[in-house]
Structure formats: structure tokens, C-alpha cells
N, C-alpha and C. Protein backbone atom coordinates (compact mmCIF):
# COMPACT_ATOMS: atom_id res chain seq x y z
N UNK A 1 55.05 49.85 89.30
CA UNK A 1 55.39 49.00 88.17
C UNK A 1 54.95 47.56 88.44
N UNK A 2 54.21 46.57 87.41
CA UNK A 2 54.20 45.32 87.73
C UNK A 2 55.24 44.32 87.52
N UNK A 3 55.46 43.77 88.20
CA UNK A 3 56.66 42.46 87.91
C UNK A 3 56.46 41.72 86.85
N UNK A 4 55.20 40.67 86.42
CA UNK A 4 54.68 40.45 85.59
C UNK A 4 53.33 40.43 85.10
N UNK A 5 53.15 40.06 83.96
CA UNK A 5 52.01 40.20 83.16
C UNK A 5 51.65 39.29 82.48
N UNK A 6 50.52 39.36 81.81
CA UNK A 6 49.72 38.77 80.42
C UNK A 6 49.11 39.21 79.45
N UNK A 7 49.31 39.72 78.40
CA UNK A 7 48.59 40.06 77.78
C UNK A 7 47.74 39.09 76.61
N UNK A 8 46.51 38.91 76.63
CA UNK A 8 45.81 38.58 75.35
C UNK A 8 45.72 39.33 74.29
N UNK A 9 46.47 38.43 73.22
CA UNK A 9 45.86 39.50 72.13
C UNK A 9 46.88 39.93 71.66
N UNK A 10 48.01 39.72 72.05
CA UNK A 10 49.42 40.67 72.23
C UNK A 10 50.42 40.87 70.65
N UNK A 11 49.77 40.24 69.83
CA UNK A 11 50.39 40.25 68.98
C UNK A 11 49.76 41.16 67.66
N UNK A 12 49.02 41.81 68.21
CA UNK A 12 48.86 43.12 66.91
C UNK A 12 47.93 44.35 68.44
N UNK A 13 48.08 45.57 67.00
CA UNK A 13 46.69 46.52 68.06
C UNK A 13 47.31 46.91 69.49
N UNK A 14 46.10 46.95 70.33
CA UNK A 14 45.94 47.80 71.26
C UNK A 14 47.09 46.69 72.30
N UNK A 15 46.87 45.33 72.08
CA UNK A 15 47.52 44.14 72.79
C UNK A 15 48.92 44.39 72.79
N UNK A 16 50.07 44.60 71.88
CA UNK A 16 51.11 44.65 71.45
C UNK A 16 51.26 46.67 71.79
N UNK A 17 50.72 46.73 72.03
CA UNK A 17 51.11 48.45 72.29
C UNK A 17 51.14 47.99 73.95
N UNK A 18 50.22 47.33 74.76
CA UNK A 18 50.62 47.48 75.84
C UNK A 18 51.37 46.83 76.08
N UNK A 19 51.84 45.64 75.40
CA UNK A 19 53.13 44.80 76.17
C UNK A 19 54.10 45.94 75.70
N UNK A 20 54.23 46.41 74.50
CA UNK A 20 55.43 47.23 74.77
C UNK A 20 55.41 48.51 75.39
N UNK A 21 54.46 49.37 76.13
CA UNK A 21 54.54 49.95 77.47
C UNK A 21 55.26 49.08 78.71
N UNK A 22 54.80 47.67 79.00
CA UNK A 22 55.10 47.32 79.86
C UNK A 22 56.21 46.65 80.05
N UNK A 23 56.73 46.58 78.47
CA UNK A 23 58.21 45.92 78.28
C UNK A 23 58.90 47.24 78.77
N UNK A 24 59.13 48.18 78.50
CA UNK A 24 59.72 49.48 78.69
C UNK A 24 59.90 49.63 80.09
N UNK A 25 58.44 49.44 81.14
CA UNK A 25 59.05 49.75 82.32
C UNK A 25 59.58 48.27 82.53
N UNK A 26 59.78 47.39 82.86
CA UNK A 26 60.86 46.35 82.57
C UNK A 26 60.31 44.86 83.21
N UNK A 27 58.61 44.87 83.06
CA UNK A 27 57.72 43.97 83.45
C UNK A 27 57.93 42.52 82.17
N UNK A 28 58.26 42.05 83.17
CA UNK A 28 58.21 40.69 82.13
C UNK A 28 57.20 39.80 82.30
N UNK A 29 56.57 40.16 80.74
CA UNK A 29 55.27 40.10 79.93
C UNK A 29 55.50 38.78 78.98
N UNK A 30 54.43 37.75 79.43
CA UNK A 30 54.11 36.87 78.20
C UNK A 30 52.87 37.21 77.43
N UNK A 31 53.00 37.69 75.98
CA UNK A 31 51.85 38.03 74.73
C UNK A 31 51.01 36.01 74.51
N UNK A 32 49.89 36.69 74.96
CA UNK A 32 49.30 35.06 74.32
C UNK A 32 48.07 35.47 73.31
N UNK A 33 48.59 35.15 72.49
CA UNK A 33 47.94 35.53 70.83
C UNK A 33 47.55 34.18 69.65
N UNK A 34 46.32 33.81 69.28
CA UNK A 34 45.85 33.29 68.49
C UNK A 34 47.40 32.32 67.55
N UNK A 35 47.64 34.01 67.12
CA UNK A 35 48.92 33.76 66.23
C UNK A 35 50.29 32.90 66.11
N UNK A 36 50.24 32.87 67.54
CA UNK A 36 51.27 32.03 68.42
C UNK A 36 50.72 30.87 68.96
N UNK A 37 49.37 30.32 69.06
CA UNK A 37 48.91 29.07 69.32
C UNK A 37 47.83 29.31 70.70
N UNK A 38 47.92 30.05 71.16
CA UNK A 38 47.10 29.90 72.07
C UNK A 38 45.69 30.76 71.99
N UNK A 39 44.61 29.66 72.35
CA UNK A 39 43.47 30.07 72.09
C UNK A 39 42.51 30.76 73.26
N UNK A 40 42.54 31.57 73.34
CA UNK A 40 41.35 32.30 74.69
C UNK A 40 40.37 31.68 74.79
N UNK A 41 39.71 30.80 73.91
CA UNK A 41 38.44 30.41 73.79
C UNK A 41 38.67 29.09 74.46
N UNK A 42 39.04 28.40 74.57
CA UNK A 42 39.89 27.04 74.95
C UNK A 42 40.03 26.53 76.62
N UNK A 43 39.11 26.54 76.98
CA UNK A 43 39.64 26.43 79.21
C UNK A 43 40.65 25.85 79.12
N UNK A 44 41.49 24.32 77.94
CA UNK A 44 42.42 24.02 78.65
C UNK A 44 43.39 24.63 78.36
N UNK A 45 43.49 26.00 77.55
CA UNK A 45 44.86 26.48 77.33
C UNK A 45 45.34 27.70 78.82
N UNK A 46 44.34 27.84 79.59
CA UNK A 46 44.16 28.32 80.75
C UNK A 46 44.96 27.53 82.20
N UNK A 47 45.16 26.30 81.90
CA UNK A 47 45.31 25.37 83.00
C UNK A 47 46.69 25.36 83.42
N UNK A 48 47.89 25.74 82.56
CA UNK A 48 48.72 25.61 83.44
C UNK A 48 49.63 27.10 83.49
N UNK A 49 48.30 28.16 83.82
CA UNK A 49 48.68 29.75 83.55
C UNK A 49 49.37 29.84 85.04
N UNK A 50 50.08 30.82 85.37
CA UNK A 50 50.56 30.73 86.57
C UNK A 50 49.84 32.22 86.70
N UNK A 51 49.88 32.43 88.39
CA UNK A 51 49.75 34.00 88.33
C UNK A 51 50.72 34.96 88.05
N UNK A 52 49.96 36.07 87.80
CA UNK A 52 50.50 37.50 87.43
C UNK A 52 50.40 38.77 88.49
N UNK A 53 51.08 39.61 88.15
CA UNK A 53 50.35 41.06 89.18
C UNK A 53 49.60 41.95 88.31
N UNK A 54 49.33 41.60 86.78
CA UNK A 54 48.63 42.20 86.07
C UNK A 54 48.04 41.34 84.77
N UNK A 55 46.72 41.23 84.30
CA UNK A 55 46.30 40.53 83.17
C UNK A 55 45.57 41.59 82.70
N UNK A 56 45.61 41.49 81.19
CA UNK A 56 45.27 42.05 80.24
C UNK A 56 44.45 40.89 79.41
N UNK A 57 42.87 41.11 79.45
CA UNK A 57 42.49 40.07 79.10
C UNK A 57 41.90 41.06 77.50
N UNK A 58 42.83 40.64 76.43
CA UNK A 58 42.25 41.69 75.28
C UNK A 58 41.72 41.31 74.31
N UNK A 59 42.05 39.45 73.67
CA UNK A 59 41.82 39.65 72.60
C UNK A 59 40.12 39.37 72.06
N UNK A 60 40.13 39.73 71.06
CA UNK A 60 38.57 39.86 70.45
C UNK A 60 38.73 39.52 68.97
N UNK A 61 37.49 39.61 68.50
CA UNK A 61 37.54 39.71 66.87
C UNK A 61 35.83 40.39 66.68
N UNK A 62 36.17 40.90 65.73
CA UNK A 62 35.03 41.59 65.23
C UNK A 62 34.58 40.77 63.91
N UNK A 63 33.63 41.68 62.53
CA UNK A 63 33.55 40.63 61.52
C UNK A 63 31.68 40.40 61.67
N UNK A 64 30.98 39.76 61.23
CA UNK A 64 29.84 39.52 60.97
C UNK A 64 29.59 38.49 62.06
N UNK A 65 28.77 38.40 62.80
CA UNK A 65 27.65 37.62 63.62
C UNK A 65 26.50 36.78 63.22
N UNK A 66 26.15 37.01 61.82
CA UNK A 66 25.02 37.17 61.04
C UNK A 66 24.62 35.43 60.97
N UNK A 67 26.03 34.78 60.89
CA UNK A 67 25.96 32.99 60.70
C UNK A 67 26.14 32.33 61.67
N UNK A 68 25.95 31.34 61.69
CA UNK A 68 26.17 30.85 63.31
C UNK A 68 27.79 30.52 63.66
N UNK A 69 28.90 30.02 62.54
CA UNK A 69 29.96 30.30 62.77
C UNK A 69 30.59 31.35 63.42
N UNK A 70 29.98 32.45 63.02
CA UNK A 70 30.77 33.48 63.18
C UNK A 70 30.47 34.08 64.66
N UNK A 71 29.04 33.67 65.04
CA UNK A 71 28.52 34.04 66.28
C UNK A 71 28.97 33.08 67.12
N UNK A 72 29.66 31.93 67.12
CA UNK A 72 29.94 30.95 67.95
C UNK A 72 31.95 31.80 68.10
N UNK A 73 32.32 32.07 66.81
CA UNK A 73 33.23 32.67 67.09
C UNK A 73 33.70 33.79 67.74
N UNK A 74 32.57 35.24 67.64
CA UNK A 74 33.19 35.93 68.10
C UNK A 74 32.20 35.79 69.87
N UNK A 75 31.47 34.92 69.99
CA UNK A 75 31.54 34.66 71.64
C UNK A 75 32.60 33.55 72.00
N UNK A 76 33.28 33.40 71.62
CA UNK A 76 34.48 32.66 71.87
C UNK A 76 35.81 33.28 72.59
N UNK A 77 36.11 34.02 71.41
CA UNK A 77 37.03 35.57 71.64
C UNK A 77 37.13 36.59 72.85
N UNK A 78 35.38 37.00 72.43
CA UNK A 78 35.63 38.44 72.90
C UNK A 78 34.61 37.89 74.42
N UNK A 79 34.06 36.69 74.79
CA UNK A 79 32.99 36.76 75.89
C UNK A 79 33.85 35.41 76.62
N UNK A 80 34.30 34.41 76.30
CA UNK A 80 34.70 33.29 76.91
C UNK A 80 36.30 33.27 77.29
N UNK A 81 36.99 34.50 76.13
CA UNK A 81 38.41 34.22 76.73
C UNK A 81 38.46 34.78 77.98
N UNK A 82 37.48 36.31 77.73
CA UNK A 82 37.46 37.05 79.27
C UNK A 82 37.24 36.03 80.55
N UNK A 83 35.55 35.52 80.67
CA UNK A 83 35.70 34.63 81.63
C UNK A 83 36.47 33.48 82.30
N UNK A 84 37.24 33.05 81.00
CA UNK A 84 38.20 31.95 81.05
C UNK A 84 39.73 32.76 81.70
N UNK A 85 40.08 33.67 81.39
CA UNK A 85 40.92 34.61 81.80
C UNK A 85 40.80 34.95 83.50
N UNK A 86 39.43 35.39 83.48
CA UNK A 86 39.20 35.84 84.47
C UNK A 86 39.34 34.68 86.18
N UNK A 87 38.60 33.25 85.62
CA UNK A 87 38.45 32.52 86.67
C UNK A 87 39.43 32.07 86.85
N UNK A 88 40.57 31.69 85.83
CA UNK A 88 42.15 31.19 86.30
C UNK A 88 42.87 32.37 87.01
N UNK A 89 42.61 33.68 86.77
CA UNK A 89 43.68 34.83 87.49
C UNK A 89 42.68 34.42 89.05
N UNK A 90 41.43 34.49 89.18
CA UNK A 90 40.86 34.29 90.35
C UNK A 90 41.81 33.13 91.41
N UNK A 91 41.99 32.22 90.50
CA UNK A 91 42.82 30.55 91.13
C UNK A 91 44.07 31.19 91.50
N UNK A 92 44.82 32.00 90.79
CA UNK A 92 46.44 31.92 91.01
C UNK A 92 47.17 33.37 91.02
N UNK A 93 45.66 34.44 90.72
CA UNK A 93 46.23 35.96 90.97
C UNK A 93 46.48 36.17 93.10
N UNK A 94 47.64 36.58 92.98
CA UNK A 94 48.06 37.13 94.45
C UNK A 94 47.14 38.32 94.82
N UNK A 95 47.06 38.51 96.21
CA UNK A 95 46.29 40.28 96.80
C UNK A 95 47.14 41.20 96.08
N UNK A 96 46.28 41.89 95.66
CA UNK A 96 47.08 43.48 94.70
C UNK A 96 47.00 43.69 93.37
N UNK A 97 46.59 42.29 92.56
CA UNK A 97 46.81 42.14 91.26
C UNK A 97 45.73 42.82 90.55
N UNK A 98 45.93 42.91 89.58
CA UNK A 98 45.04 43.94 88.50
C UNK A 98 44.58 43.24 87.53
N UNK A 99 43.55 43.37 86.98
CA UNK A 99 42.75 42.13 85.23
C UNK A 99 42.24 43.70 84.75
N UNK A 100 42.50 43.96 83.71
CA UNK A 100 41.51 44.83 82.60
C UNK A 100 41.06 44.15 81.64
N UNK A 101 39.82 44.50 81.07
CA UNK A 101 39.08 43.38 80.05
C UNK A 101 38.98 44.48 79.23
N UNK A 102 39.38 44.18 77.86
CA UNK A 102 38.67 44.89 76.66
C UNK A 102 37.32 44.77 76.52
N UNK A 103 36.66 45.78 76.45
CA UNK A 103 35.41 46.10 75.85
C UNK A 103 35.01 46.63 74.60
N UNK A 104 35.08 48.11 74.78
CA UNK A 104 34.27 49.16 73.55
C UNK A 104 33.31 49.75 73.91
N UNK A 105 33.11 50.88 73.47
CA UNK A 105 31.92 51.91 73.21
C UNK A 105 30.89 50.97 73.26
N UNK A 106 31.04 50.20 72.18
CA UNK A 106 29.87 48.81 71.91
C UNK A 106 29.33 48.43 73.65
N UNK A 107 29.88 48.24 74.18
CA UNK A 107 29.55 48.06 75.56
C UNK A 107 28.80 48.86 76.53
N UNK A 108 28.41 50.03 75.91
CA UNK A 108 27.87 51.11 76.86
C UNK A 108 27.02 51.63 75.97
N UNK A 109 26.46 51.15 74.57
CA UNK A 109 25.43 51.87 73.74
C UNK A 109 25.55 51.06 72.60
N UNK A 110 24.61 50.92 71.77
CA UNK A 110 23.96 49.96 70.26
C UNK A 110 24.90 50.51 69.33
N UNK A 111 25.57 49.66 68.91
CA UNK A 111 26.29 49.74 67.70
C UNK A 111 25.70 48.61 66.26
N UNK A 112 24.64 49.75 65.58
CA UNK A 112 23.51 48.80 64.83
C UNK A 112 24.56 48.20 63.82
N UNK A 113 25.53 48.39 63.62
CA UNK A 113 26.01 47.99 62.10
C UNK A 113 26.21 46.02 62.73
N UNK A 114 26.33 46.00 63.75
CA UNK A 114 27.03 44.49 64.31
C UNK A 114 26.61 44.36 65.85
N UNK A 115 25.55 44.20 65.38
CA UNK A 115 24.44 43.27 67.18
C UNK A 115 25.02 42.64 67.55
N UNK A 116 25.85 41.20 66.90
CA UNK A 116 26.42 40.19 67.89
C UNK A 116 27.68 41.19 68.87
N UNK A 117 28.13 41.58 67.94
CA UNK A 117 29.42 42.58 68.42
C UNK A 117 29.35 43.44 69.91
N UNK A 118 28.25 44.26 69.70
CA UNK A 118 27.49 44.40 70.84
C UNK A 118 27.31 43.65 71.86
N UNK A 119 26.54 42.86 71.36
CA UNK A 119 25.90 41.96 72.66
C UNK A 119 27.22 41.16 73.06
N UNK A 120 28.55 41.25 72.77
CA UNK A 120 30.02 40.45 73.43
C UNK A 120 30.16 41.50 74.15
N UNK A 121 30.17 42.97 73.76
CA UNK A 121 31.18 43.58 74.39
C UNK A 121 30.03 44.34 75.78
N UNK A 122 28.36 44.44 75.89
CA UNK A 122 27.78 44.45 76.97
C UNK A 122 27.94 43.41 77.48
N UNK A 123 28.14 42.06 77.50
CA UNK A 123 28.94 41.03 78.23
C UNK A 123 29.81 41.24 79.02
N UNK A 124 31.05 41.55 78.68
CA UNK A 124 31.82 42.06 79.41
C UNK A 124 32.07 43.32 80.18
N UNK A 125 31.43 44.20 80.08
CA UNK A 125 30.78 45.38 80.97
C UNK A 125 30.08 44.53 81.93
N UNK A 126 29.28 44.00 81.22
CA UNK A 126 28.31 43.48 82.84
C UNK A 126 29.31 42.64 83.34
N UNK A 127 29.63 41.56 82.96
CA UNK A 127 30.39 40.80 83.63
C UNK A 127 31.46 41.01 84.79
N UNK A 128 32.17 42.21 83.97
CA UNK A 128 33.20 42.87 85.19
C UNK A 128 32.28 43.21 86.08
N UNK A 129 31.61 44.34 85.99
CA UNK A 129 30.90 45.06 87.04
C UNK A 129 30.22 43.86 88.22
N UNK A 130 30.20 42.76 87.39
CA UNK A 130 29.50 42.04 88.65
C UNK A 130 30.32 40.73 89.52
N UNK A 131 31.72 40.65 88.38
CA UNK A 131 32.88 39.94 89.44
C UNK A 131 33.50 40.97 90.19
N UNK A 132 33.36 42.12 90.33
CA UNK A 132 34.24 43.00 91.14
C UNK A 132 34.09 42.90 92.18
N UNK A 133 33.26 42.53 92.98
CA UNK A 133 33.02 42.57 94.43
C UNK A 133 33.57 40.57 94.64
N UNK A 134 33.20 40.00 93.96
CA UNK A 134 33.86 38.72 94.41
C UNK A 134 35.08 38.98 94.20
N UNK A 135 35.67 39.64 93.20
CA UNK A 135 37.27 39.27 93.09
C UNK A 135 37.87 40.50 94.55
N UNK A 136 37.13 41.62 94.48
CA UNK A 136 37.81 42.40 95.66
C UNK A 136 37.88 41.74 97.32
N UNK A 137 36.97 40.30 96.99
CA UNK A 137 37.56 39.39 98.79
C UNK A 137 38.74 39.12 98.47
N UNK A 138 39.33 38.66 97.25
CA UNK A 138 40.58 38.34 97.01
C UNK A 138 41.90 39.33 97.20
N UNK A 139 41.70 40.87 97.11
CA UNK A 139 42.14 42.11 97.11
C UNK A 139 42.93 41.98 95.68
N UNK A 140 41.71 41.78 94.84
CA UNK A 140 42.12 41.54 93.26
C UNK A 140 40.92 42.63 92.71
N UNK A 141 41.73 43.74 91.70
CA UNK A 141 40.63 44.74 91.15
C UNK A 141 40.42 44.46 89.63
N UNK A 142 39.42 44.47 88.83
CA UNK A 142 39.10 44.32 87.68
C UNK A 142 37.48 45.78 87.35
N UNK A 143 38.60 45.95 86.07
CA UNK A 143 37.99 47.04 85.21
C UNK A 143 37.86 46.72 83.78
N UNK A 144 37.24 47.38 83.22
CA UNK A 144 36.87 47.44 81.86
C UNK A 144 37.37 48.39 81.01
N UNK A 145 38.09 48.37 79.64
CA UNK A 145 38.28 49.31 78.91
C UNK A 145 36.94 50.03 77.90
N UNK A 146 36.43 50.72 77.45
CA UNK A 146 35.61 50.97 76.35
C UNK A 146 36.62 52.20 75.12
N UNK A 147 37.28 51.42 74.22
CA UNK A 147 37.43 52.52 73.82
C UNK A 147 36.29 52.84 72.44
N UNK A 148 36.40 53.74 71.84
CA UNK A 148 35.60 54.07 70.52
C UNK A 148 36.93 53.20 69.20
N UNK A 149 36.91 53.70 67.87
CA UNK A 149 37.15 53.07 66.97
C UNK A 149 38.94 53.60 67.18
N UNK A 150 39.58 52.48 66.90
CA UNK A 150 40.80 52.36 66.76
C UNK A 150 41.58 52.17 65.49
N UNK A 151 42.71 52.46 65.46
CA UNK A 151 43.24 51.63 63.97
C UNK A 151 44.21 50.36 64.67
N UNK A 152 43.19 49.38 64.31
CA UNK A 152 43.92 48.30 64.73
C UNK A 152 43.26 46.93 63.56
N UNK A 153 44.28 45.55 63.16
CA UNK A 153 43.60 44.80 61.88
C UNK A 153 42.00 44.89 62.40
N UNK A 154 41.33 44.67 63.19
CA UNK A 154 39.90 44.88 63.59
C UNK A 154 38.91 45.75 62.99
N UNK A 155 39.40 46.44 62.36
CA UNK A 155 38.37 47.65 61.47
C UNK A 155 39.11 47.09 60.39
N UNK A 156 38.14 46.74 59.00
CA UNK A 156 38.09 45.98 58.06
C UNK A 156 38.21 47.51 57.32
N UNK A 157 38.48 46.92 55.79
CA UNK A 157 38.71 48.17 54.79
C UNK A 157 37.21 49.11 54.65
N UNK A 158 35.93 48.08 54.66
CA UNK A 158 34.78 48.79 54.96
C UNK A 158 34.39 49.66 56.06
N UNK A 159 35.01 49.22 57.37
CA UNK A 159 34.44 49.62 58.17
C UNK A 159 34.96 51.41 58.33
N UNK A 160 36.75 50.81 57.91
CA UNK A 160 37.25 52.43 57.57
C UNK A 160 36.82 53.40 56.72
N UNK A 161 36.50 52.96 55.53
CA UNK A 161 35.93 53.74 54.69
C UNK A 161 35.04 54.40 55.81
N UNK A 162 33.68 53.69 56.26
CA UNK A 162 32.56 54.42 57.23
C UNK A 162 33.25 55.29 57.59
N UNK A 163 33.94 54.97 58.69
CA UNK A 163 34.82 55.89 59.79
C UNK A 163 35.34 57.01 59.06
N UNK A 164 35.77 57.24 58.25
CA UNK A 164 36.36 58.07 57.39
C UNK A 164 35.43 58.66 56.63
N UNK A 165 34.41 58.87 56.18
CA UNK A 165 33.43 59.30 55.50
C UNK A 165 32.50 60.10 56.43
N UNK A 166 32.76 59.88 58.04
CA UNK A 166 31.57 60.13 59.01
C UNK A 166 32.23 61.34 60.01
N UNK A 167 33.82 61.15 59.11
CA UNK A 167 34.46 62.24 60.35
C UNK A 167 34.86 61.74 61.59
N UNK A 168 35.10 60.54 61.77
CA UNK A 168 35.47 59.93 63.16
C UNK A 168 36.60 60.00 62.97
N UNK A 169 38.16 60.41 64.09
CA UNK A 169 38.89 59.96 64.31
C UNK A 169 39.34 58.84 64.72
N UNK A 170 40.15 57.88 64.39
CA UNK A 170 40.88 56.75 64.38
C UNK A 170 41.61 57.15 65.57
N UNK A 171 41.74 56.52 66.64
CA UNK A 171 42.89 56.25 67.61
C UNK A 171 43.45 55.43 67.27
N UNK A 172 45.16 55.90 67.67
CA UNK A 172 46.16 55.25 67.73
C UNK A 172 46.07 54.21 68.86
N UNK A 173 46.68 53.08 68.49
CA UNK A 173 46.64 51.83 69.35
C UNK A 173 47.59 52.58 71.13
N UNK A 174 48.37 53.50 70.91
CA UNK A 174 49.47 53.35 71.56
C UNK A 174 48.67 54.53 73.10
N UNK A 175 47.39 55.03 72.48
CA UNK A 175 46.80 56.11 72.98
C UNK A 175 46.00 55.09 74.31
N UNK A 176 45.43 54.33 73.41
CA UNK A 176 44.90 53.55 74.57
C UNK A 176 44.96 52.62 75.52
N UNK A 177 46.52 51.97 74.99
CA UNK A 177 47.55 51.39 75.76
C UNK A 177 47.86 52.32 77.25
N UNK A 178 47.48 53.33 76.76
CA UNK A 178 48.17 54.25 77.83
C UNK A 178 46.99 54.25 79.06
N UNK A 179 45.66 54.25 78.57
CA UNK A 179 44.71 54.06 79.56
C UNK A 179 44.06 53.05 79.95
N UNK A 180 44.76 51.89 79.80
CA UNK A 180 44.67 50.38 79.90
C UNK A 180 45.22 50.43 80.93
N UNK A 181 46.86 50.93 81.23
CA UNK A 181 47.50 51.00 82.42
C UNK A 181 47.35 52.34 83.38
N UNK A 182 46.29 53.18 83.09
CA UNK A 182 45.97 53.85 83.88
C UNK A 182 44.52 53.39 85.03
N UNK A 183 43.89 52.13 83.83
CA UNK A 183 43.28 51.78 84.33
C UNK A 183 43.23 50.30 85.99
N UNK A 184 44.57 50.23 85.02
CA UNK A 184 45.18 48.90 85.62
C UNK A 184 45.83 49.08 87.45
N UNK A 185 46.15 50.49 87.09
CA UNK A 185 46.71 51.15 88.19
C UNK A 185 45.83 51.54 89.30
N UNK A 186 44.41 52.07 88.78
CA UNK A 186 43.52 52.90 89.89
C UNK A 186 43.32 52.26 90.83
N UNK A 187 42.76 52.80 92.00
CA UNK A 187 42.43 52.25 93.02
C UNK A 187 40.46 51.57 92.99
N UNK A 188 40.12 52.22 91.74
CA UNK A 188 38.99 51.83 91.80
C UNK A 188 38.73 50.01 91.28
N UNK A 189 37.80 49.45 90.91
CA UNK A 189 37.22 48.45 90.63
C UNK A 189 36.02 48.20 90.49
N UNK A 190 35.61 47.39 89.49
CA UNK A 190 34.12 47.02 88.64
C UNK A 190 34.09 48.12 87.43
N UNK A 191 35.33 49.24 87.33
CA UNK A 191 34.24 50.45 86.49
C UNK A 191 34.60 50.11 84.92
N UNK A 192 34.01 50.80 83.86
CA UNK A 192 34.25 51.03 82.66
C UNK A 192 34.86 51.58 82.29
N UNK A 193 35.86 51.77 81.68
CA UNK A 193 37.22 53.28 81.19
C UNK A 193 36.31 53.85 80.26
N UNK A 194 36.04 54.68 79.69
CA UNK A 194 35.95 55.45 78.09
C UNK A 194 36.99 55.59 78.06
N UNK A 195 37.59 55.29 76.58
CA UNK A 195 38.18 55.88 75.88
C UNK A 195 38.31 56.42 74.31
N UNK A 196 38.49 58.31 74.52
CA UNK A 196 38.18 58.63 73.12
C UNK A 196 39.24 59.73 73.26
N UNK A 197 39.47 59.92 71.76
CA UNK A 197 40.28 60.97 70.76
C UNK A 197 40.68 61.81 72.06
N UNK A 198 41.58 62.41 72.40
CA UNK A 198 42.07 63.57 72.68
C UNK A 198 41.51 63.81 73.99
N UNK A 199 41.38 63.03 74.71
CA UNK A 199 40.84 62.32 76.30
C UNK A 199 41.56 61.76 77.44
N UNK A 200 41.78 62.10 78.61
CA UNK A 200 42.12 61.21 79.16
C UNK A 200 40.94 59.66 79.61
N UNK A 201 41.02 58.89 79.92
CA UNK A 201 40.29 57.56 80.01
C UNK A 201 39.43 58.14 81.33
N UNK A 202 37.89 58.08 81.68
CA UNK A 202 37.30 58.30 82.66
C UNK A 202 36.39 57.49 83.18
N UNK A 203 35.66 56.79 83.64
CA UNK A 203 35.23 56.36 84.38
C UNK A 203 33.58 56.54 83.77
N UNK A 204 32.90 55.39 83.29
CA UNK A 204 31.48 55.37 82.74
C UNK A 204 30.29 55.86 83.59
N UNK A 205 29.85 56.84 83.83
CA UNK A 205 29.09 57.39 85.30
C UNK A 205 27.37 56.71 84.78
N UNK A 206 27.13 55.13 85.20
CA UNK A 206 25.74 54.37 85.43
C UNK A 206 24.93 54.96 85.99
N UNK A 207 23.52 55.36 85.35
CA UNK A 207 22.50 55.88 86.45
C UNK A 207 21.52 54.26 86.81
N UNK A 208 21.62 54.83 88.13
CA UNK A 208 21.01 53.88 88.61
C UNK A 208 19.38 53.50 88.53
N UNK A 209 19.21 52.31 88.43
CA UNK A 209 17.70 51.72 87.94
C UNK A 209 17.02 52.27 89.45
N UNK A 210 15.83 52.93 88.54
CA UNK A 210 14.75 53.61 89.68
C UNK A 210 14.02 51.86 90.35
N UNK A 211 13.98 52.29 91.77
CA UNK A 211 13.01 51.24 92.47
C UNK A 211 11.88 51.46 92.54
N UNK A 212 11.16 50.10 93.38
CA UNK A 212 9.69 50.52 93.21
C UNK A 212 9.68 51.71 93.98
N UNK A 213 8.13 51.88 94.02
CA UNK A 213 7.08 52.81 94.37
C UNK A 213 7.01 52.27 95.97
């Protein structure tokens, strides 16, 4: 069980399903959510974070990329809170502690409907995969979630319609809460979770780039 936590994001979705997993086992969890004032995007709302034995770095936004607002926004969210998340738990996370970063499917394959969307959430795939070995001098592990489509405010009335027209199941927020802290738990580090429908969460198996000749 962790003593305490953080969750980003915590106030709707996949964010608020895991604080209340982690409220349950009896981890006392601060939710830091847009909604409530604090901005992920922001380094100085980072500065006077204390450490945790677990961060949940989740929140994101989805939405169009297409303008430059919106592309300044959702690399704000979903690419700068992570890093900003990430380098303060580096400053003040203890040996043992755990960071999971939201990702997505988007992160491990082209999701044409929303390129910018994409290109945040292969951000953070790469990104973990390549602080894992610096944060493991610390004996600090960081993983990645990917899940596929959720019902969470993040899928717009359009996007459901798609989803629903294509035969995709909708995961429940509470499904993948569950492999957030399975992820949070492993002994591994740097990897990607999948997570889909009627799955347990597994581990993204990378083939490796052929060398020269």
C-alpha cells in the first residue's frame, strides 16, 4: 500500500477512479486538477510539491490540434505536465517511489483522426522509456499507461458516436484505474501498460531497431 500520493487530473475519469482506489486502501491522496486551480502546465505550480511514494502524472486534454492554441494547449497538458511532474518527483521522490504517466494507444500507433494528439502521447512513451534508467539511480520506477478509448469527459459527443458506430467498446474509467496500480506496483520500469476491454494491463513488447551491417 502507498502512504501517499498525487494524482493529476483527479477530478473526473480515469484520475478520480484512482484516487478513489487509493482512498479505499487508506493512502492519503492529494487530486491536483485544472478544476481546483492547479495547472500541470505551469513549473511554478510544481515548486512547493513535497514528495510522495506514488505519482500519478494523468491529466491531459484531447480536442483539435489543428490551431496553434490548441496545439500549444494540448502540449501543455498532456507533454509538459508529465515532464514538469516528473523532474519535481525526481527532486523530492524517496528510494521506492513509483510515477505512472498517462499515455494511450495513441502512443504506440497513428491515431489519424488527431496527429497533435498523437504526437503528445508518443512523447510520453518515449519520454518514460528514456528517464527510466536515470530515475532507477534514484531507486525510483516510472511506467507508462496506454489505454485504448475510455468513457471519460475526453471523448467528445463526436468522437462517441465514431466509437459506437465502429463497434469499439468503451472502458470503464474504474477498469483502468485498476491497471494504473498494477502498474504502479511492478517491479519493472521504463515499460508501456496496454490497456484494453476485458484484459489484464501487459507490458508493450518493442522490437528492437536492426543495426548496421
Amino acid at each position: 500500500m502507498f502512504r501517499s500520493a498525487i494524482v493529476t487530473g483527479g477530478a473526473s475519469g480515469i484520475g478520480a477512479a484512482v484516487v478513489g482506489l487509493l482512498e479505499e486502501e487508506g493512502t492519503a491522496v492529494q487530486s491536483l486538477d485544472l478544476a481546483t486551480g492547479f495547472d500541470v502546465a505551469d513549473p511554478a505550480a510544481w515548486e512547493n510539491m513535497d514528495g510522495v511514494d506514488f505519482a500519478f502524472l494523468n491529466a491531459g486534454v484531447g480536442g483539435s490540434g489543428d490551431d496553434l492554441a490548441g496545439y500549444r494547449r494540448m502540449l501543455g497538458a498532456n507533454v509538459d505536465g508529465v515532464v514538469f511532474g516528473v523532474r519535481r518527483m525526481e527532486q523530492v521522490m524517496a528510494p521506492g517511489g513509483s510515477i505512472v504517466a498517462t499515455a494511450s494507444l495513441a502512443g504506440l500507433m497513428p491515431m489519424p483522426a488527431d496527429p497533435i494528439y498523437t504526437l503528445t502521447k508518443h512523447a510520453v512513451v518515449g519520454y518514460v522509456r528514456a528517464m527510466a534508467p536515470h530515475l532507477a539511480e534514484r531507486g525510483i520506477r516510472i511506467n507508462a499507461i496506454c489505454p485504448g478509448f475510455v468513457d471519460t469527459p475526453i471523448v467528445t459527443a463526436e468522437l462517441r458516436e465514431w466509437i459506437v458506430s465502429e463497434g469499439i467498446p468503451l472502458m470503464a474509467p474504474e477498469h483502468v484505474a485498476g491497471a494504473v496500480l498494477a502498474a504502479a506496483r511492478a517491479d519493472d520500469t521504463g515499460r508501456a501498460w496496454v490497456v484494453q476491454p476485458g484484459r489484464d494491463a501487459i507490458p508493450y513488447e518493442f522490437r528492437g531497431v536492426p543495426g548496421p551491417r
